[in-house]
N, C-alpha and C. Protein backbone atom coordinates (compact mmCIF):
# COMPACT_ATOMS: atom_id res chain seq x y z
N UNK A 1 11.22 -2.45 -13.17
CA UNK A 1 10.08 -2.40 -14.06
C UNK A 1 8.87 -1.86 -13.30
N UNK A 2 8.04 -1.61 -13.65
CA UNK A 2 6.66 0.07 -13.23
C UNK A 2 5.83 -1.32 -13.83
N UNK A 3 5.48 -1.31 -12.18
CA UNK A 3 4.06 -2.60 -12.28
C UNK A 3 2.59 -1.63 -12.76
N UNK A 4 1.95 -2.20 -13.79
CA UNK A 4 0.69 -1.45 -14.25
C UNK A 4 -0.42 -1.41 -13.20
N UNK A 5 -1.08 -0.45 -13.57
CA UNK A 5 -2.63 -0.09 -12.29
C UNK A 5 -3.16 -1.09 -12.03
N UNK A 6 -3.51 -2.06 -13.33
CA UNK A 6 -4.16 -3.35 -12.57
C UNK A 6 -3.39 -4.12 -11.55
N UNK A 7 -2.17 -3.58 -11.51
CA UNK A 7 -1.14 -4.76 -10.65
C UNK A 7 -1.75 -3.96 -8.96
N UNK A 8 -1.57 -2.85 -8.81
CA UNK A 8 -1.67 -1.89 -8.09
C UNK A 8 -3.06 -2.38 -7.70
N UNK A 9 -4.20 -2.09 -8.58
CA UNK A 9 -5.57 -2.26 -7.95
C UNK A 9 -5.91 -3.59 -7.51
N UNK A 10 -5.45 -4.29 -8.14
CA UNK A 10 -5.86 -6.02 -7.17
C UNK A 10 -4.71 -5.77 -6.27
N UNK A 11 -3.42 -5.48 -6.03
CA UNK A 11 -3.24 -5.71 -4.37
C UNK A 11 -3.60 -5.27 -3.35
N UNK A 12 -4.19 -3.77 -3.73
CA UNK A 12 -5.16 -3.45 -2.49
C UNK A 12 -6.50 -3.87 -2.61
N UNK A 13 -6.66 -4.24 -3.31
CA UNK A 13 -8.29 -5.04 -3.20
C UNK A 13 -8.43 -6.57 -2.52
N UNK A 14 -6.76 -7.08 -2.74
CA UNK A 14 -6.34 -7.98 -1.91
C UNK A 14 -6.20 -7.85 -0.84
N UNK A 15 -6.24 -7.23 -0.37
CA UNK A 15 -5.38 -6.55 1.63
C UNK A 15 -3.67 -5.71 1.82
N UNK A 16 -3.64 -5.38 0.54
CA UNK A 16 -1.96 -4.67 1.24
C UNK A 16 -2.47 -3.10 0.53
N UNK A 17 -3.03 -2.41 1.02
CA UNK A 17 -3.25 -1.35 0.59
C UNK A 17 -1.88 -0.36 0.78
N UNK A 18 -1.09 -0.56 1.35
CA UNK A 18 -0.06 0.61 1.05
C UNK A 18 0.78 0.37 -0.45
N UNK A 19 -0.19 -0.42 -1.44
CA UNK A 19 0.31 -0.32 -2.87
C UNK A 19 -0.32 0.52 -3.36
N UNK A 20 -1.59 1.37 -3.00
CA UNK A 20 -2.24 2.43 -3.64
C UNK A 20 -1.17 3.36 -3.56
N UNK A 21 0.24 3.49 -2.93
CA UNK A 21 0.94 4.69 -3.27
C UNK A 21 1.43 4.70 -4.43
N UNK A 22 1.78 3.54 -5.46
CA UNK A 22 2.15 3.16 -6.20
C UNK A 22 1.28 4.04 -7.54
N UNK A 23 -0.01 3.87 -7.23
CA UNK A 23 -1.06 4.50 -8.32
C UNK A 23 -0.91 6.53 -7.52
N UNK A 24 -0.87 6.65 -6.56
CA UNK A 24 -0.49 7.76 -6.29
C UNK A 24 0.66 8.59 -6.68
N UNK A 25 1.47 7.94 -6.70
CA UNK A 25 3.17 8.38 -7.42
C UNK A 25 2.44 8.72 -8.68
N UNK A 26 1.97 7.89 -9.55
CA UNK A 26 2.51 7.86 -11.26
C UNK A 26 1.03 8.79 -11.50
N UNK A 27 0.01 8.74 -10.66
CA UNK A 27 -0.85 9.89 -11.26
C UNK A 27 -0.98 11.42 -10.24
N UNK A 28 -0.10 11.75 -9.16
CA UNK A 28 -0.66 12.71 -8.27
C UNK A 28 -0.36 13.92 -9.27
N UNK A 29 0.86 13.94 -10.17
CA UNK A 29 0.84 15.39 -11.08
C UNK A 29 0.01 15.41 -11.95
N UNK A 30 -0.08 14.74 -12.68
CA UNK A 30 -1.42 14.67 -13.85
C UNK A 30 -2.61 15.24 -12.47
N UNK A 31 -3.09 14.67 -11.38
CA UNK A 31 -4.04 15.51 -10.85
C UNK A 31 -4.74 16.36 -10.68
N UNK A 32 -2.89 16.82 -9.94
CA UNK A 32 -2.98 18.11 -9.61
C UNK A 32 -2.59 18.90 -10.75
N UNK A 33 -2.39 18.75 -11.90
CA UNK A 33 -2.63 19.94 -13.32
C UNK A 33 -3.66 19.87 -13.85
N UNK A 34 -4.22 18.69 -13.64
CA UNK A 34 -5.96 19.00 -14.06
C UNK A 34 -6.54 20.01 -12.64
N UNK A 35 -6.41 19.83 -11.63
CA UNK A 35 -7.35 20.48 -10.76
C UNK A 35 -6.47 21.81 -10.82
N UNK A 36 -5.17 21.92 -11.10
CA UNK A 36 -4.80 23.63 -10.96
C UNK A 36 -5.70 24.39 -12.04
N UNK A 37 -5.81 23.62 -13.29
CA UNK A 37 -6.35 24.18 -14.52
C UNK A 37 -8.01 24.61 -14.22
N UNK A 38 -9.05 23.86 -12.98
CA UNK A 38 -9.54 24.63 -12.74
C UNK A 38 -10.13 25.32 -11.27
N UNK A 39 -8.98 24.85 -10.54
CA UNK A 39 -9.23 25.79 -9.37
C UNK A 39 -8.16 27.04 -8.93
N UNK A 40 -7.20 26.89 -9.82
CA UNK A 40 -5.86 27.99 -9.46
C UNK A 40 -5.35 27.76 -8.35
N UNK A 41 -5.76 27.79 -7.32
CA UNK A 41 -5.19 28.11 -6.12
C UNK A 41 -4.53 26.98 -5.64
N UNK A 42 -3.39 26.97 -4.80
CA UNK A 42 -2.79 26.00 -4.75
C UNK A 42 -3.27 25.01 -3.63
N UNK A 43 -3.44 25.81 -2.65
CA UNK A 43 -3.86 25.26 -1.82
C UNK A 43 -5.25 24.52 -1.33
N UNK A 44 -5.91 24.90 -2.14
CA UNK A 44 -7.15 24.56 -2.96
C UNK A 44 -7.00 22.99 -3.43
N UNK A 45 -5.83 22.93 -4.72
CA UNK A 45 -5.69 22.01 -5.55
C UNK A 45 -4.66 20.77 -4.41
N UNK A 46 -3.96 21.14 -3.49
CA UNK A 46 -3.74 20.03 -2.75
C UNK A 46 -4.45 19.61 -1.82
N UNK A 47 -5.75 20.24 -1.40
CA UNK A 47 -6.69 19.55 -0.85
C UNK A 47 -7.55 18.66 -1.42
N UNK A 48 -7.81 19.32 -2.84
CA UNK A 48 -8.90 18.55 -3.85
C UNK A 48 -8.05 16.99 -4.01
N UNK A 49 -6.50 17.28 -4.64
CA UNK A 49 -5.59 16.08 -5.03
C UNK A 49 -5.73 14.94 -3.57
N UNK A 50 -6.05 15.62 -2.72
CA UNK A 50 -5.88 14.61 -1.47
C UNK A 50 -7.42 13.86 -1.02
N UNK A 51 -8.37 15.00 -1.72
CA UNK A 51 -9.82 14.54 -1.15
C UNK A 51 -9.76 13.14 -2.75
N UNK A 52 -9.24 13.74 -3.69
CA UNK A 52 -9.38 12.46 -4.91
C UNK A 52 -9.25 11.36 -4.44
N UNK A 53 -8.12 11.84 -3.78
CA UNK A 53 -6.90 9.83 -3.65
C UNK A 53 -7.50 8.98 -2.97
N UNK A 54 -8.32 9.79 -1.68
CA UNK A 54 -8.85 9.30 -0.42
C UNK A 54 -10.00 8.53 -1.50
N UNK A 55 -11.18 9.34 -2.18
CA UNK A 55 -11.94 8.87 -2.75
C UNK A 55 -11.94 7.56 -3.27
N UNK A 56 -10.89 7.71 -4.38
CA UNK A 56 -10.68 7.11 -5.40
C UNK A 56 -9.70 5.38 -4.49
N UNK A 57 -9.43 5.91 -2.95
CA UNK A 57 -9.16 4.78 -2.66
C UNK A 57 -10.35 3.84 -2.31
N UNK A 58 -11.28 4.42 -1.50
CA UNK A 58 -12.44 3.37 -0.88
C UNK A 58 -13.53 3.24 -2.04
N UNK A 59 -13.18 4.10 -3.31
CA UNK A 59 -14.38 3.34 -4.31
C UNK A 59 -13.58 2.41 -5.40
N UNK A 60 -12.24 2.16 -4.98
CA UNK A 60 -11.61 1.07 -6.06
C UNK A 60 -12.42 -0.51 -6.18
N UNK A 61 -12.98 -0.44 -5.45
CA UNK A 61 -13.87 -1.92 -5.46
C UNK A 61 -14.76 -1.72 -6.72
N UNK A 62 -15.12 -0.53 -6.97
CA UNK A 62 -16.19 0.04 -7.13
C UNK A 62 -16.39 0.15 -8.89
N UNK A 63 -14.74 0.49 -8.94
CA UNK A 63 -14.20 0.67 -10.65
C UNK A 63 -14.38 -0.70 -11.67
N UNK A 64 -14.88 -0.72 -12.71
CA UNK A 64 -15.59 -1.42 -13.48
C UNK A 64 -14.28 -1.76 -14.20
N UNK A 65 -13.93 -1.23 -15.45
CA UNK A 65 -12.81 -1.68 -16.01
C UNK A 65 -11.21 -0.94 -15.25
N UNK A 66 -11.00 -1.83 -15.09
CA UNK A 66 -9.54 -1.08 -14.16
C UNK A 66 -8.49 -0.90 -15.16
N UNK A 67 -8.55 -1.10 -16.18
CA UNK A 67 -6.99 -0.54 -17.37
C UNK A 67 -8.27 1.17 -17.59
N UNK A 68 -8.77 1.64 -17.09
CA UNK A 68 -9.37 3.15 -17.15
C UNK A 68 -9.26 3.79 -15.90
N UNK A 69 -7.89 3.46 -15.24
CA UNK A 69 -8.01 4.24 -13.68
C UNK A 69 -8.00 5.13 -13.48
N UNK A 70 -7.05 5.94 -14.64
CA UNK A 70 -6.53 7.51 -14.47
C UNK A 70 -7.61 7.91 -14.82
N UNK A 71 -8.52 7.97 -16.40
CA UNK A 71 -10.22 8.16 -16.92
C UNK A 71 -10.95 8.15 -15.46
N UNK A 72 -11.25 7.24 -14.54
CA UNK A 72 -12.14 7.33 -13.32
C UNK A 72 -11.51 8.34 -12.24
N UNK A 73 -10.30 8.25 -12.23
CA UNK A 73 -9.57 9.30 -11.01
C UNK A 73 -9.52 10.60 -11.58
N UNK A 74 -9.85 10.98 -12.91
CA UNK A 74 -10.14 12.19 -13.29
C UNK A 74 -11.61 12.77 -13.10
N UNK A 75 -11.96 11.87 -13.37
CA UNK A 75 -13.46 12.04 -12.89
C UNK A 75 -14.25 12.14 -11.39
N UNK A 76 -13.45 11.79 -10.96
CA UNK A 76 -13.76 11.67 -9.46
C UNK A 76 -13.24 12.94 -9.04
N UNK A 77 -11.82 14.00 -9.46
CA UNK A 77 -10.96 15.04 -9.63
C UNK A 77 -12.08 16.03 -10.05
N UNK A 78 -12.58 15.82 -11.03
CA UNK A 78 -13.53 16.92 -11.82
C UNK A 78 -14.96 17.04 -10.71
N UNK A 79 -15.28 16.04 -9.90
CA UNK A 79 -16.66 16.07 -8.98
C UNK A 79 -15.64 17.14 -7.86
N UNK A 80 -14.87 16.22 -7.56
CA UNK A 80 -14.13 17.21 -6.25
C UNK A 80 -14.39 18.90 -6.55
N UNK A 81 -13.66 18.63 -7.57
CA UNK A 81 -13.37 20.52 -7.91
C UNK A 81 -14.59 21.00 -8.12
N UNK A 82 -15.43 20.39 -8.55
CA UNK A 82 -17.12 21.49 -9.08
C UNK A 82 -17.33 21.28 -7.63
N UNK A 83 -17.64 20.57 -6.49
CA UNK A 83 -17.60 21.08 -4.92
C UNK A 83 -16.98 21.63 -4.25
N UNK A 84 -15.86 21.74 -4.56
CA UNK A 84 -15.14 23.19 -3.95
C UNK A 84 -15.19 24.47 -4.58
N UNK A 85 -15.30 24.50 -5.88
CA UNK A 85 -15.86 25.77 -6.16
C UNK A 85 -17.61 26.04 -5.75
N UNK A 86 -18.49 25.09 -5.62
CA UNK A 86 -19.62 25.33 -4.97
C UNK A 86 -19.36 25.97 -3.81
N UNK A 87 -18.32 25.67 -3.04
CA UNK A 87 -18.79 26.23 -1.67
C UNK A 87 -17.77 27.72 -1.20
N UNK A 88 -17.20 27.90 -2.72
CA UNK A 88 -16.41 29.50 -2.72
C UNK A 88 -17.63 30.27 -2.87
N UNK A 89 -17.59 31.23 -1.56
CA UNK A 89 -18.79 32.11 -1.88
C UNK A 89 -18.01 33.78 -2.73
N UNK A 90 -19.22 34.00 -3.58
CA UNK A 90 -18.74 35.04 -4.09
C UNK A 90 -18.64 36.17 -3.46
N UNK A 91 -17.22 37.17 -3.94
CA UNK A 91 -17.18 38.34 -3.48
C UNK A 91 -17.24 39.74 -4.24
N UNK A 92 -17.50 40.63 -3.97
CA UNK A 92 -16.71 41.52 -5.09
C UNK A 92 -15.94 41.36 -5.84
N UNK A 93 -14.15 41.07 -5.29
CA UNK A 93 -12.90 41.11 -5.84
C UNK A 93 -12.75 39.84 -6.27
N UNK A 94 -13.68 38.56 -6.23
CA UNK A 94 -12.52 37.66 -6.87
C UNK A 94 -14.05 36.76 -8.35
N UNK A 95 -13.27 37.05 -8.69
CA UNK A 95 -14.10 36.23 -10.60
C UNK A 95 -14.75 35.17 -9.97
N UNK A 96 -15.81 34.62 -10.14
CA UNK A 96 -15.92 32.89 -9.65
C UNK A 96 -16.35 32.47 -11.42
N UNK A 97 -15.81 31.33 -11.79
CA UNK A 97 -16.50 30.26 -12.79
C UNK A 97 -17.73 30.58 -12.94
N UNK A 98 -18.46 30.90 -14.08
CA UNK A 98 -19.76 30.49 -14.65
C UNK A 98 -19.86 29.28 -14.66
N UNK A 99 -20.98 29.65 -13.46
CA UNK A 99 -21.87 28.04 -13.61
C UNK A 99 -21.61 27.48 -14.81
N UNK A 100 -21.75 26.16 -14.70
CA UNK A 100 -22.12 24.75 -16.24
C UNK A 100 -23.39 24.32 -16.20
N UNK A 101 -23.79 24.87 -17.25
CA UNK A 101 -24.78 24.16 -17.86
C UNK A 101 -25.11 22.34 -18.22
N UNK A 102 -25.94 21.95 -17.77
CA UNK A 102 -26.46 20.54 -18.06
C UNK A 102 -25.61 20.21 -19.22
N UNK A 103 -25.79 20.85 -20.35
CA UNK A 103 -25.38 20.21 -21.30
C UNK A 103 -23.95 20.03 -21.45
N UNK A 104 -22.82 21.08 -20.64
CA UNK A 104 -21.83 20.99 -20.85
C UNK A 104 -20.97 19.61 -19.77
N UNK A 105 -22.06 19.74 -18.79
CA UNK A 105 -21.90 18.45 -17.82
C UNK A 105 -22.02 16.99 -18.87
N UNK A 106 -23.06 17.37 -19.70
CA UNK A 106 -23.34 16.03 -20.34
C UNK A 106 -21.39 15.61 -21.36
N UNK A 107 -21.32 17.13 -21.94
CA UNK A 107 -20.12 17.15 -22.68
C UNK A 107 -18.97 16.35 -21.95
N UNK A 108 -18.89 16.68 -20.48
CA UNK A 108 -17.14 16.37 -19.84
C UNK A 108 -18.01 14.64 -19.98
N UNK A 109 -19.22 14.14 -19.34
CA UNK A 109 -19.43 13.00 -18.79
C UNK A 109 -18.71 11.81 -20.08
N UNK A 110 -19.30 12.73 -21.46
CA UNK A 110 -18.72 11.81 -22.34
C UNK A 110 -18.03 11.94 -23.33
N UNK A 111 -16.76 13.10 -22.64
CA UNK A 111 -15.85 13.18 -22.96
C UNK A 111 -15.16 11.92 -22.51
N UNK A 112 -15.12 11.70 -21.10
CA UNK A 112 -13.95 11.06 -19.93
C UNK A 112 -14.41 9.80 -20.57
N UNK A 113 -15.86 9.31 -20.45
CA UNK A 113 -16.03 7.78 -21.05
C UNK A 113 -15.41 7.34 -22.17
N UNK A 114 -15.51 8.28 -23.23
CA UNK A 114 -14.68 8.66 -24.45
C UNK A 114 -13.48 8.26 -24.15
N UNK A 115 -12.47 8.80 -23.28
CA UNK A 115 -10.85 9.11 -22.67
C UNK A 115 -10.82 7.25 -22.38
N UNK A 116 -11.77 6.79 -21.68
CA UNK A 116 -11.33 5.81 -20.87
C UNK A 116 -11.58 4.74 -21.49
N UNK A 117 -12.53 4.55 -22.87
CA UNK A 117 -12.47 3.33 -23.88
C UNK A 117 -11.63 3.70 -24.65
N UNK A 118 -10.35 4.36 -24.94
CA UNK A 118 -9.48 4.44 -25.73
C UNK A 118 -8.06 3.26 -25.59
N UNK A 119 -7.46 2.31 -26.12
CA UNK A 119 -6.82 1.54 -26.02
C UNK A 119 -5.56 2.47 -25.13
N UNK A 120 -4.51 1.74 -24.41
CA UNK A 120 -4.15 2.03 -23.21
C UNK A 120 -2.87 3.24 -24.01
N UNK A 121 -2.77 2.78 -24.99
CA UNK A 121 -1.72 3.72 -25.68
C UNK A 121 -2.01 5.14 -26.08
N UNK A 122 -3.41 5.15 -26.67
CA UNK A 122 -3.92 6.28 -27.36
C UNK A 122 -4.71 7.10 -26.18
N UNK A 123 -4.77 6.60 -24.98
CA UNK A 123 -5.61 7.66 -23.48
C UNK A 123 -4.17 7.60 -23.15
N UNK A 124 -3.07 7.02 -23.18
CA UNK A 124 -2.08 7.65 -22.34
C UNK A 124 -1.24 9.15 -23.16
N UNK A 125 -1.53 9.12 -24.20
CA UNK A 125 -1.16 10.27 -25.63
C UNK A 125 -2.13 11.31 -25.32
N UNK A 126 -3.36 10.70 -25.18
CA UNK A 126 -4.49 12.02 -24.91
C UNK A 126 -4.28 12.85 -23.62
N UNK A 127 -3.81 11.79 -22.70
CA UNK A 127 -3.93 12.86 -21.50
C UNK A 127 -2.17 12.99 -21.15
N UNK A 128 -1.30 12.43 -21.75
CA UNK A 128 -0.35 13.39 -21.46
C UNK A 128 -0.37 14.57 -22.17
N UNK A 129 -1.10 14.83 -23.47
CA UNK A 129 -0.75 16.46 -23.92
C UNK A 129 -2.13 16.87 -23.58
N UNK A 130 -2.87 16.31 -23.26
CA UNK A 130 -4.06 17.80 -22.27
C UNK A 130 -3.77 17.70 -20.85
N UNK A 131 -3.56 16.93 -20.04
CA UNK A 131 -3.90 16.86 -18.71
C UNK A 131 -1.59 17.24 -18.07
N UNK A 132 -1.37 17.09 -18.72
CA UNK A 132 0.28 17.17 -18.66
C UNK A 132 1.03 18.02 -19.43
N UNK A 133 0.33 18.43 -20.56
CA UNK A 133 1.35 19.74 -21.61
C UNK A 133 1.67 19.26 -22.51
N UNK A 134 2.51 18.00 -22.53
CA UNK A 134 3.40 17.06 -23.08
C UNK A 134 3.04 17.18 -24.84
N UNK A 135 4.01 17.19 -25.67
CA UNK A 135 3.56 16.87 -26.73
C UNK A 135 3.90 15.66 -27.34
């Protein structure tokens, strides 16, 4: 039986942190298809997936409602990636992202809050067919 995130987030908040692999397994692809979707590059997107996890490990104290882990680890995913594309400098040959506008920042902020007060059934439906394909 697939112990849930809250099981996962109180044991490392308890002291056995090698259960955060546990929340690593069941979300590192969902991640990394949100961050391929907007950084392309691969190698790119397994640095971002690795700068998340790290993140998203030392601010688990930090997470308010914990049945919204994947909602906060996406979000933490979406900061990563708008800093690594900050620090792609532009060239001739390669496209960079149009900047985001304030307002569209305001859009994702409450989109994800949106994503993450959704009962555990109806955010796991939402983000397997956007963040996963899945229908």
């Amino acid at each position: 039986m697939a112990e849930s995130d809250q099981y996962y987030i109180e044991q490392c908040l308890n002291g056995h942190p090698d259960e955060f692999r546990g929340l690593v397994r069941r979300y590192q692809g969902g991640v990394s298809a949100y961050l391929a979707g907007k950084l392309g590059n691969l190698t790119a997107v397994e640095e971002a997936a690795q700068e998340t996890f790290v993140r998203a490990y030392f601010g688990l104290s930090e997470l308010k409602k914990r049945e919204s882990f994947y909602a906060w680890l996406l979000g933490i995913a979406n900061r990563v990636a708008k800093e690594q594309l900050r620090e792609i400098k532009p060239t001739a040959n390669v496209d960079c992202p149009a900047e985001e506008t304030p307002q569209e920042s305001k859009v994702d902020e409450e989109l994800e809050k949106a994503i993450a007060e959704l009962p555990d059934n109806y955010r796991e439906l939402v983000l397997r067919r956007f963040y996963f394909g899945c229908n």
